[in-house]
C-alpha atoms as a PDB file:
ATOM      1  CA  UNK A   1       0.000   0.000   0.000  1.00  0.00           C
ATOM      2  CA  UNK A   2       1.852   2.832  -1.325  1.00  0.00           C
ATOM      3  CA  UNK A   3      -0.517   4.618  -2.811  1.00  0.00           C
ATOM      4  CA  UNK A   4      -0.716   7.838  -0.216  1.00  0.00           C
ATOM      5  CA  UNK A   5       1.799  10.322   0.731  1.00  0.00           C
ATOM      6  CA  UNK A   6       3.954  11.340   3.494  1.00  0.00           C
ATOM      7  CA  UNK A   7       2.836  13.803   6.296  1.00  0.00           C
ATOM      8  CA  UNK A   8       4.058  16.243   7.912  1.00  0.00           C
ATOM      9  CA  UNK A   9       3.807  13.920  11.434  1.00  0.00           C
ATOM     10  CA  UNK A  10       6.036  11.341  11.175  1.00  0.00           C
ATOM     11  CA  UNK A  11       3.721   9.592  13.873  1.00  0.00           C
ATOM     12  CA  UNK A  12       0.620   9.519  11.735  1.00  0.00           C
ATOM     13  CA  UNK A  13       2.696   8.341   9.155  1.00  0.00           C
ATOM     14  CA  UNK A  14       3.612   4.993  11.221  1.00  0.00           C
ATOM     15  CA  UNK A  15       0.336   5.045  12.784  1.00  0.00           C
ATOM     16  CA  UNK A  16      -1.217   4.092   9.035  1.00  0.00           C
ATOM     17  CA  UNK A  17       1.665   2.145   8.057  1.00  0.00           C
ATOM     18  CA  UNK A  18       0.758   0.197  11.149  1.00  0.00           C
ATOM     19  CA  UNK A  19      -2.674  -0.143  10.269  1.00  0.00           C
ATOM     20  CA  UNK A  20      -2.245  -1.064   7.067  1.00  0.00           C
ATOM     21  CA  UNK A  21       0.730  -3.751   7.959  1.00  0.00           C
ATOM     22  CA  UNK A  22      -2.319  -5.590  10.256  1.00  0.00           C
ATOM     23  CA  UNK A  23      -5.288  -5.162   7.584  1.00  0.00           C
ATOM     24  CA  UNK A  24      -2.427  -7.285   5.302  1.00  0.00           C
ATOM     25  CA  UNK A  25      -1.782  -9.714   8.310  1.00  0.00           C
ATOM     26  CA  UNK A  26      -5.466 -10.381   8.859  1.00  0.00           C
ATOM     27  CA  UNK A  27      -6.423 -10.490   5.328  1.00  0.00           C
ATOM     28  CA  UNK A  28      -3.602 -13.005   4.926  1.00  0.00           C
ATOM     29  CA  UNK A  29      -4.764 -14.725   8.051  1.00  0.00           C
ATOM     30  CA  UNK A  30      -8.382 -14.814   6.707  1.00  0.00           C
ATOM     31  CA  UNK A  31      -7.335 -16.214   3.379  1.00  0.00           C
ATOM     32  CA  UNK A  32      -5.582 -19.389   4.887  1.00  0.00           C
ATOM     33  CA  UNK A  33      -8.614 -19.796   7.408  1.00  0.00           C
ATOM     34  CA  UNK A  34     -10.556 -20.166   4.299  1.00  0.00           C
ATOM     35  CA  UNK A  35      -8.409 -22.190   1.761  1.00  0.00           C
ATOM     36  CA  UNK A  36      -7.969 -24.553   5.053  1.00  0.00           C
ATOM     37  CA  UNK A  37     -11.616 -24.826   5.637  1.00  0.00           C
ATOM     38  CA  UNK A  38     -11.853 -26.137   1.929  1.00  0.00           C
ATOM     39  CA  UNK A  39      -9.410 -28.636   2.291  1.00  0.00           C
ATOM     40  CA  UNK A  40     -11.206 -30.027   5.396  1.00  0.00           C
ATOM     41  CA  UNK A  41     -14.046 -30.424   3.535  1.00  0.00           C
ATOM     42  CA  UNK A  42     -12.234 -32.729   0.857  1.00  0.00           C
ATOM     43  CA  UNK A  43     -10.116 -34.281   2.905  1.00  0.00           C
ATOM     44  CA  UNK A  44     -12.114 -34.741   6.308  1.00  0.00           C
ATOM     45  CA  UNK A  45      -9.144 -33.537   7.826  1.00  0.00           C
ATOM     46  CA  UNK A  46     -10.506 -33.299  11.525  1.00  0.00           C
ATOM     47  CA  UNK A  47      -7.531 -31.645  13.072  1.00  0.00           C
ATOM     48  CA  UNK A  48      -7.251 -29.153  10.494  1.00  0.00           C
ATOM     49  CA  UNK A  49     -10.821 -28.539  10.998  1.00  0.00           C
ATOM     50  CA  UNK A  50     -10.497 -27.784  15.011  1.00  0.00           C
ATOM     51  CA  UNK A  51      -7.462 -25.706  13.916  1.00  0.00           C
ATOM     52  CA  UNK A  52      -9.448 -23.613  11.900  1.00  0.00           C
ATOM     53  CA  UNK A  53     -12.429 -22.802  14.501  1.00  0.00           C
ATOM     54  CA  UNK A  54      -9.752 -22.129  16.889  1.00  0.00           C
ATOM     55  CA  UNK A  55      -8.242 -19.206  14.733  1.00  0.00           C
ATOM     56  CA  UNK A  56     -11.510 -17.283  14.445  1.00  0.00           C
ATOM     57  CA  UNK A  57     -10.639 -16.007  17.760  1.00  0.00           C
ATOM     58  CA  UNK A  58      -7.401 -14.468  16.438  1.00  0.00           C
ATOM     59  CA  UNK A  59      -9.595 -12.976  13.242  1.00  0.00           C
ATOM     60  CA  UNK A  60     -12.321 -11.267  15.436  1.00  0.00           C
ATOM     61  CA  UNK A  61      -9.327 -10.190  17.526  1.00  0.00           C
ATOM     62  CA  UNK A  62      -7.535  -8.699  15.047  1.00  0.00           C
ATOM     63  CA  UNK A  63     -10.826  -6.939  13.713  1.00  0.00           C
ATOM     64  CA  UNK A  64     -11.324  -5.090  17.298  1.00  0.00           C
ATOM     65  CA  UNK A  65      -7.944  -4.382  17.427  1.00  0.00           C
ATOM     66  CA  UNK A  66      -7.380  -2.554  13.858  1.00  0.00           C
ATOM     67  CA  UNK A  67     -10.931  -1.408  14.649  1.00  0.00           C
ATOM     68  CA  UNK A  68      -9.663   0.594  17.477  1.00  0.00           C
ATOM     69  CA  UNK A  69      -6.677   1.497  15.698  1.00  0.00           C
ATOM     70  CA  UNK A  70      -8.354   3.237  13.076  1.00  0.00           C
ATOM     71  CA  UNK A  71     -10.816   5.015  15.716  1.00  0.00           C
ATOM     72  CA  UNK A  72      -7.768   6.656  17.354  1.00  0.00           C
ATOM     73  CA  UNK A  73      -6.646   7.712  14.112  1.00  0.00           C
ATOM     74  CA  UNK A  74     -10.083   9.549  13.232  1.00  0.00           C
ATOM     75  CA  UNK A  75     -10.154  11.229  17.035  1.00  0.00           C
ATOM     76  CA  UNK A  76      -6.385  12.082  16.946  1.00  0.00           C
ATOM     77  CA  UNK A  77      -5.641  13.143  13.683  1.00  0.00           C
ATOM     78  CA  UNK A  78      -8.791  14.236  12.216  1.00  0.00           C
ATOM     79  CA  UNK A  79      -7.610  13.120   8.211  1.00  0.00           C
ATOM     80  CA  UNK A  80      -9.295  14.506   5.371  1.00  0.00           C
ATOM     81  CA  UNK A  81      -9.849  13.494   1.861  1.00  0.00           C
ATOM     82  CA  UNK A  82      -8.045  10.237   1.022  1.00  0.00           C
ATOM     83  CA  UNK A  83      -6.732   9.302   3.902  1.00  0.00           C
ATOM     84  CA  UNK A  84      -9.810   9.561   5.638  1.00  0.00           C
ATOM     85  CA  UNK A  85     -11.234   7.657   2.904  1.00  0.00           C
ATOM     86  CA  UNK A  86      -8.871   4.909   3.268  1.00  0.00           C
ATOM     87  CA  UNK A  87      -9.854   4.541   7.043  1.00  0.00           C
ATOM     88  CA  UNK A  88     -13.094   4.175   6.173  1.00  0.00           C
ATOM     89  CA  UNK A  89     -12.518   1.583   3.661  1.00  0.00           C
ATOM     90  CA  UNK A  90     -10.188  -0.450   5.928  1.00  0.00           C
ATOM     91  CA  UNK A  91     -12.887  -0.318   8.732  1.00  0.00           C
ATOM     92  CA  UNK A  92     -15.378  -1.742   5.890  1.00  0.00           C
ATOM     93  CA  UNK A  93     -12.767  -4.336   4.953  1.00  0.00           C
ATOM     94  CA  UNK A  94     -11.687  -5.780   8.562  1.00  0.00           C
ATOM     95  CA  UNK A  95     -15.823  -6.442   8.537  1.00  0.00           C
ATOM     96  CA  UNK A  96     -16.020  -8.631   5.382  1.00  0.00           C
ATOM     97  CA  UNK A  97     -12.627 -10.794   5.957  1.00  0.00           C
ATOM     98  CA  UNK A  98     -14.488 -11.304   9.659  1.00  0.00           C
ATOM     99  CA  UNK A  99     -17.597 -12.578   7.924  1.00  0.00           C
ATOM    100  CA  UNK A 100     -15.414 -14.794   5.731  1.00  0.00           C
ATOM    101  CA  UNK A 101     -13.344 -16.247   8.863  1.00  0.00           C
ATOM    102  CA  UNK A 102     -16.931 -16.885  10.178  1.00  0.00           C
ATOM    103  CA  UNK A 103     -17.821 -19.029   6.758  1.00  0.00           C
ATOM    104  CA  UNK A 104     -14.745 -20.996   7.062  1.00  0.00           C
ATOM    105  CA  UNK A 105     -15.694 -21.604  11.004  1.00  0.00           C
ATOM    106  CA  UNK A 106     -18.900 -22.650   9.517  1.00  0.00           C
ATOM    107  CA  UNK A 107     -17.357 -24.911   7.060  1.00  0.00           C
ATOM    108  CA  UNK A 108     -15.323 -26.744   9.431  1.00  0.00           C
ATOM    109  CA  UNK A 109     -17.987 -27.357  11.867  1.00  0.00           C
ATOM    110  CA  UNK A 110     -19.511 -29.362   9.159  1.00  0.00           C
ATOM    111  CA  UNK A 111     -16.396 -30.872   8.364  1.00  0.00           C
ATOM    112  CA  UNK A 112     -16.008 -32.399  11.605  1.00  0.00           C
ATOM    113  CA  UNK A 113     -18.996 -34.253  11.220  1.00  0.00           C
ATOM    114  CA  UNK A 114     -18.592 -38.194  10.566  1.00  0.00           C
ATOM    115  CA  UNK A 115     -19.975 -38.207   7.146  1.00  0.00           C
ATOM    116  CA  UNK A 116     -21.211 -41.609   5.157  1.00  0.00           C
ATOM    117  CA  UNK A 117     -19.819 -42.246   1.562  1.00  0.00           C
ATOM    118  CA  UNK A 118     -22.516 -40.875   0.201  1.00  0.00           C
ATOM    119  CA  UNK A 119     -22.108 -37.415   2.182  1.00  0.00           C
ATOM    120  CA  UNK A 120     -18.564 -37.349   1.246  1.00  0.00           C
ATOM    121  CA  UNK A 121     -19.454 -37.700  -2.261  1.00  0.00           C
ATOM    122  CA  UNK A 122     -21.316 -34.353  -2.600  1.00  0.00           C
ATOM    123  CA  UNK A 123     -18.930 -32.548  -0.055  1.00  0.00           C
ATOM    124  CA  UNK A 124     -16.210 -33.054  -2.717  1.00  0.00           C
ATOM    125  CA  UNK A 125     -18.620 -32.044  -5.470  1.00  0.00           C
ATOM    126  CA  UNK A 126     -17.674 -28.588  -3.982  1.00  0.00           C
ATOM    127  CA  UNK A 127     -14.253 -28.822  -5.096  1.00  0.00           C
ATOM    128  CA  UNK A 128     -15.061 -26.494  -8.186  1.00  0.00           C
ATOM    129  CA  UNK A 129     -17.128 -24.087  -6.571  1.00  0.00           C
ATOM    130  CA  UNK A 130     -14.339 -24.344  -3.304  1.00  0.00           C
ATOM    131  CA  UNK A 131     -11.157 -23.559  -5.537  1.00  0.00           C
ATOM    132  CA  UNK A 132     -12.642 -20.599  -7.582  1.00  0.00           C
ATOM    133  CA  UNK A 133     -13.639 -18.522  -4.728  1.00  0.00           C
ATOM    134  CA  UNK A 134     -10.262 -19.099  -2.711  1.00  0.00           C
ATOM    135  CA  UNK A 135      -8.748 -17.420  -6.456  1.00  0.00           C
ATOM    136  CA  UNK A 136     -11.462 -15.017  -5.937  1.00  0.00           C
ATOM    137  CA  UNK A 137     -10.394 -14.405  -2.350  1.00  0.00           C
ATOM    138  CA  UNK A 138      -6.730 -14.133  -3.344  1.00  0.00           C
ATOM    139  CA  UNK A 139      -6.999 -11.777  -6.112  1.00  0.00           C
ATOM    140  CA  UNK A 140      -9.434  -9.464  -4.470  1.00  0.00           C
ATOM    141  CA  UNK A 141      -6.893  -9.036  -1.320  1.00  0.00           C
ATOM    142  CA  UNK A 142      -3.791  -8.193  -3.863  1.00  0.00           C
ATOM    143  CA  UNK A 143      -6.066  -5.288  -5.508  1.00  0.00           C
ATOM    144  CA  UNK A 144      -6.672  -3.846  -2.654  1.00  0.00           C
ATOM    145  CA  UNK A 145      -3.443  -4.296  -1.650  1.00  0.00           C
ATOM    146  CA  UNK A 146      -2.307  -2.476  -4.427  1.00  0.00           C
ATOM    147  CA  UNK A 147      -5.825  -0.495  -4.500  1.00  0.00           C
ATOM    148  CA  UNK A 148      -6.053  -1.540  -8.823  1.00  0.00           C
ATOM    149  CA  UNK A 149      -9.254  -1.287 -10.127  1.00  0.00           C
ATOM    150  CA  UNK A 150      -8.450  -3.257 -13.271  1.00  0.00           C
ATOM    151  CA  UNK A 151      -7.855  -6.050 -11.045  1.00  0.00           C
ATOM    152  CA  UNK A 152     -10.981  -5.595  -8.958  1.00  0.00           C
ATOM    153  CA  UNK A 153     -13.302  -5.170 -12.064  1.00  0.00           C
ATOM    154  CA  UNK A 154     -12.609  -8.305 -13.033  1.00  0.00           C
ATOM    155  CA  UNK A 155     -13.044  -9.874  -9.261  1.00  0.00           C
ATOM    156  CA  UNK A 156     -16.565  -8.635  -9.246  1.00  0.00           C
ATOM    157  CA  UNK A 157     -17.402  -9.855 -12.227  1.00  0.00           C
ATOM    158  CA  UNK A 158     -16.265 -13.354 -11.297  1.00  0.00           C
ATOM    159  CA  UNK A 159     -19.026 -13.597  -8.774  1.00  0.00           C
ATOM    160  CA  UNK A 160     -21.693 -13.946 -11.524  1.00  0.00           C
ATOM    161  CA  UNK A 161     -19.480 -16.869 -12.719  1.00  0.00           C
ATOM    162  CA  UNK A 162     -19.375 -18.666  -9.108  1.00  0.00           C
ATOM    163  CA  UNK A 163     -23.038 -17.531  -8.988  1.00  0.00           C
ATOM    164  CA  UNK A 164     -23.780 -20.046 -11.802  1.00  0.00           C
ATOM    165  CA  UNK A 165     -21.819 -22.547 -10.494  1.00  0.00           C
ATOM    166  CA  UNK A 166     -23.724 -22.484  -7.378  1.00  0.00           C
ATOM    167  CA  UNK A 167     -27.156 -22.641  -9.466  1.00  0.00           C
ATOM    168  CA  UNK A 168     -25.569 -25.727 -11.218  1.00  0.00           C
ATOM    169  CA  UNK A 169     -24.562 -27.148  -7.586  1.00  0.00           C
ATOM    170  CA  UNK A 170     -28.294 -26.540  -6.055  1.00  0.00           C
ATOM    171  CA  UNK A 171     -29.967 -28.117  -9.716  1.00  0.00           C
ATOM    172  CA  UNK A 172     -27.552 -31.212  -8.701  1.00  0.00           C
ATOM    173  CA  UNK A 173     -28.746 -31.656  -5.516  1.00  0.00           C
ATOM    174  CA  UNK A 174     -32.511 -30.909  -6.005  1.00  0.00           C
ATOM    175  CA  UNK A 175     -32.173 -33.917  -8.641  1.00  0.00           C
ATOM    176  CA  UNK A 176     -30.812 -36.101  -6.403  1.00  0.00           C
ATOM    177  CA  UNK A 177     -33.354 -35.518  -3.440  1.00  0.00           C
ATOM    178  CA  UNK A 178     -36.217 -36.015  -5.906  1.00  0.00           C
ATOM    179  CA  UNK A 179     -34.617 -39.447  -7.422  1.00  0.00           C
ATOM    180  CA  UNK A 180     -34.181 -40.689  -3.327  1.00  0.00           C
ATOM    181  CA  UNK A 181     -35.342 -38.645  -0.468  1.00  0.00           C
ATOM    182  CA  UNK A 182     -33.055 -40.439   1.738  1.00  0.00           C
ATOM    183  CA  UNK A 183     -30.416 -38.553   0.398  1.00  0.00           C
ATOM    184  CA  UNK A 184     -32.217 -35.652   1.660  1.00  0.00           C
ATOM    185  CA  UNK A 185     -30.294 -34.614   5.542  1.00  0.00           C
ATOM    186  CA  UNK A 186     -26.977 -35.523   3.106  1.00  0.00           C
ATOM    187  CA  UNK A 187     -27.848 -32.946   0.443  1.00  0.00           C
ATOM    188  CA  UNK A 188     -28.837 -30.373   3.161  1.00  0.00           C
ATOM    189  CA  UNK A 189     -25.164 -30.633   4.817  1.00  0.00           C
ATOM    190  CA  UNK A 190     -23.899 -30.021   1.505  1.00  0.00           C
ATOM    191  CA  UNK A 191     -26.240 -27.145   0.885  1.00  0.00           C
ATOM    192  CA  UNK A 192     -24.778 -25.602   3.866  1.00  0.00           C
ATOM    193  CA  UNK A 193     -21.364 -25.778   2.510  1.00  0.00           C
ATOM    194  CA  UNK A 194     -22.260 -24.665  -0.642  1.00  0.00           C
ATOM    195  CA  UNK A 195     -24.126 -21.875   0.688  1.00  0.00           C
ATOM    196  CA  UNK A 196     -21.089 -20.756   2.814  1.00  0.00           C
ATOM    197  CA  UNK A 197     -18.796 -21.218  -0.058  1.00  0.00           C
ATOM    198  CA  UNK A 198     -21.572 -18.597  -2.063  1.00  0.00           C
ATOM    199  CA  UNK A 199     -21.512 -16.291   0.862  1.00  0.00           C
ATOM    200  CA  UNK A 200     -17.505 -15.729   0.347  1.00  0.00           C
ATOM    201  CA  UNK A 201     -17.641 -15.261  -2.857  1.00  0.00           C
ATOM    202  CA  UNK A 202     -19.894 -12.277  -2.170  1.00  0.00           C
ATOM    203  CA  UNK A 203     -17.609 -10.460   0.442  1.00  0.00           C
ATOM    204  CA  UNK A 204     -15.377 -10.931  -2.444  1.00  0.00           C
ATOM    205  CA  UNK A 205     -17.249  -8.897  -4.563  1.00  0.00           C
ATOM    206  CA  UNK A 206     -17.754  -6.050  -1.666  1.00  0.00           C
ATOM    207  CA  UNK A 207     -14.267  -5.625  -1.280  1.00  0.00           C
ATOM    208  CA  UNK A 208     -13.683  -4.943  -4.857  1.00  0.00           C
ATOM    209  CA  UNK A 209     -16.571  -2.471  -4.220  1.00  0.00           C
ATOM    210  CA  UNK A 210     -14.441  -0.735  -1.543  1.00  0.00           C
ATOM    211  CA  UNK A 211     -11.817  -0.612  -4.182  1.00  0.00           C
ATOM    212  CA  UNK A 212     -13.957   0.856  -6.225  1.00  0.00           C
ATOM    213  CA  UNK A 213     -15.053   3.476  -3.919  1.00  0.00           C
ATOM    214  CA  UNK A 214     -11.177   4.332  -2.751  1.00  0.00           C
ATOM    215  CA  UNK A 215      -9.756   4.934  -6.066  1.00  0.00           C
ATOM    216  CA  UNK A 216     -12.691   6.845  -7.603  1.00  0.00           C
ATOM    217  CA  UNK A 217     -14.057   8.794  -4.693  1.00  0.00           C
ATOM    218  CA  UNK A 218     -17.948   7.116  -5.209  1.00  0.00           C
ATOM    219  CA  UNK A 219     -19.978   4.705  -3.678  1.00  0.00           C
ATOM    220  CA  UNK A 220     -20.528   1.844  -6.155  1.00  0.00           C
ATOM    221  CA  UNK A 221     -22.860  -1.141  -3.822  1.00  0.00           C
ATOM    222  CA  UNK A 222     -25.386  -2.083  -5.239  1.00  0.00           C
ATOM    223  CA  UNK A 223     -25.426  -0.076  -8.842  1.00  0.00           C
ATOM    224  CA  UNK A 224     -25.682  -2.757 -11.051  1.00  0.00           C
ATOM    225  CA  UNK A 225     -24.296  -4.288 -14.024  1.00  0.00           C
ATOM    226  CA  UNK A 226     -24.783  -0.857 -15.874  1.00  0.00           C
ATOM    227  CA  UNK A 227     -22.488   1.158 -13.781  1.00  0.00           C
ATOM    228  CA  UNK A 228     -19.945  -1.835 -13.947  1.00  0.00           C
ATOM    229  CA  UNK A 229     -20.054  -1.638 -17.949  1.00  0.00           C
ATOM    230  CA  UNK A 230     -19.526   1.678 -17.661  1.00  0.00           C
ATOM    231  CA  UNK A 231     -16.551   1.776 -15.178  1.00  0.00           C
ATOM    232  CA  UNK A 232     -15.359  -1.529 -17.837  1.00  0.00           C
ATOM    233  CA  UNK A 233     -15.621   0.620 -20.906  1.00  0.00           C
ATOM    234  CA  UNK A 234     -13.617   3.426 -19.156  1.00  0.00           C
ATOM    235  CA  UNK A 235     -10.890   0.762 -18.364  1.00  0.00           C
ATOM    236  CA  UNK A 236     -10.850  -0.038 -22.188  1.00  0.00           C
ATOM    237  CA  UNK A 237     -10.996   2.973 -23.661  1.00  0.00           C
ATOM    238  CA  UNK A 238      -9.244   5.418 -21.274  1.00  0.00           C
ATOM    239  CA  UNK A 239      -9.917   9.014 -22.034  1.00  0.00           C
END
């Protein structure tokens, strides 16, 4: 994150070099959570699991902590323009990499489950879905990083892509509970997954929102595709 200048405090300048060195620690952190809490699910990888749910603790303490951090800044310092801008962001961020450390918790609580054959079958028909938002996840954490809007245009628009592979999951599964509703309480574990999996992929697409809003100054949730074409065609054919 070098994308904001020095001040004339050389204080506030290592206050927000501090802040920014945790938001990269706990995005970092968040990202393993998450591409552990996929393995567990296709390996049944118990330990891991239990590792996992234990390191949630360290996310939501990280969020209170940079949290705070960022408060004191506001109170202290009283920034204006971008670098207020950036605080806000961060303080935006920390809250969507704690909702995806909670998905991952939520994975591996259903990891941890003795499954049947069967049940292990349809947890691994996840793998897809599982792999393409943990790409997701990385790539939207390196443009903010580097706060690049080329790089988070095309992060948001992945989430249509995972959204369709969810839709092709949930067809799946509705086909198998109508050819054998015993398979039902199976499918609905796997539901769960795949829901949490879905819900990641969305944060995703927030934080290249935030990305959005940092570089250009506006507030892009929930515009629609129009305003995305737009902000594409810009990136094309630069003015």
């Amino acid at each position: 994150m070098d994308y904001l200048g020095k001040h004339i405090s050389g204080q506030y300048d290592a206050d927000l070099a501090h802040i920014r060195r945790e938001v990269m620690t706990m995005g970092g952190l968040v990202e393993q959570q998450f591409s552990h809490a996929i393995r567990t699910l296709l390996e049944h990888d118990v330990e891991l699991a239990e590792q996992v749910i234990a390191g949630d603790q360290k996310v939501n303490q990280m969020e209170v902590a940079i949290d705070e951090a960022c408060v004191k800044i506001i109170a202290k310092r009283q920034p204006t323009a971008s670098d207020l801008r950036l605080i806000m962001v961060i303080l935006k961020l920390i809250a969507e990499l704690e909702r995806i450390g909670d998905s991952a918790e939520a994975i591996c609580r259903i990891a941890k489950q003795d499954f049947t054959p069967e049940q292990l079958s349809l947890l691994t028909s996840l793998e897809t879905m599982g792999n393409s938002v943990m790409k997701m996840l990385k790539d939207v954490l390196d443009a903010f990083t580097r706060m690049d809007m080329d790089a988070a245009l095309t992060v948001y628009l992945e989430d249509k892509r995972i959204a369709q592979k969810y839709d092709l999951v949930i067809r799946q599964m509705m086909t198998f509970m109508m050819e054998d509703p015993r398979s039902i309480p199976n499918i609905l574990i796997a539901l769960n997954c795949a829901r949490s999996i879905m819900r990641v992929s969305s944060r995703c697409q927030n934080i290249s929102e935030l990305v959005f809003y940092f570089v250009k100054g506006q507030d892009y949730r929930h515009v629609g595709d129009d305003v995305i074409e737009k902000l594409l065609k810009e990136r094309e054919n630069p003015a």
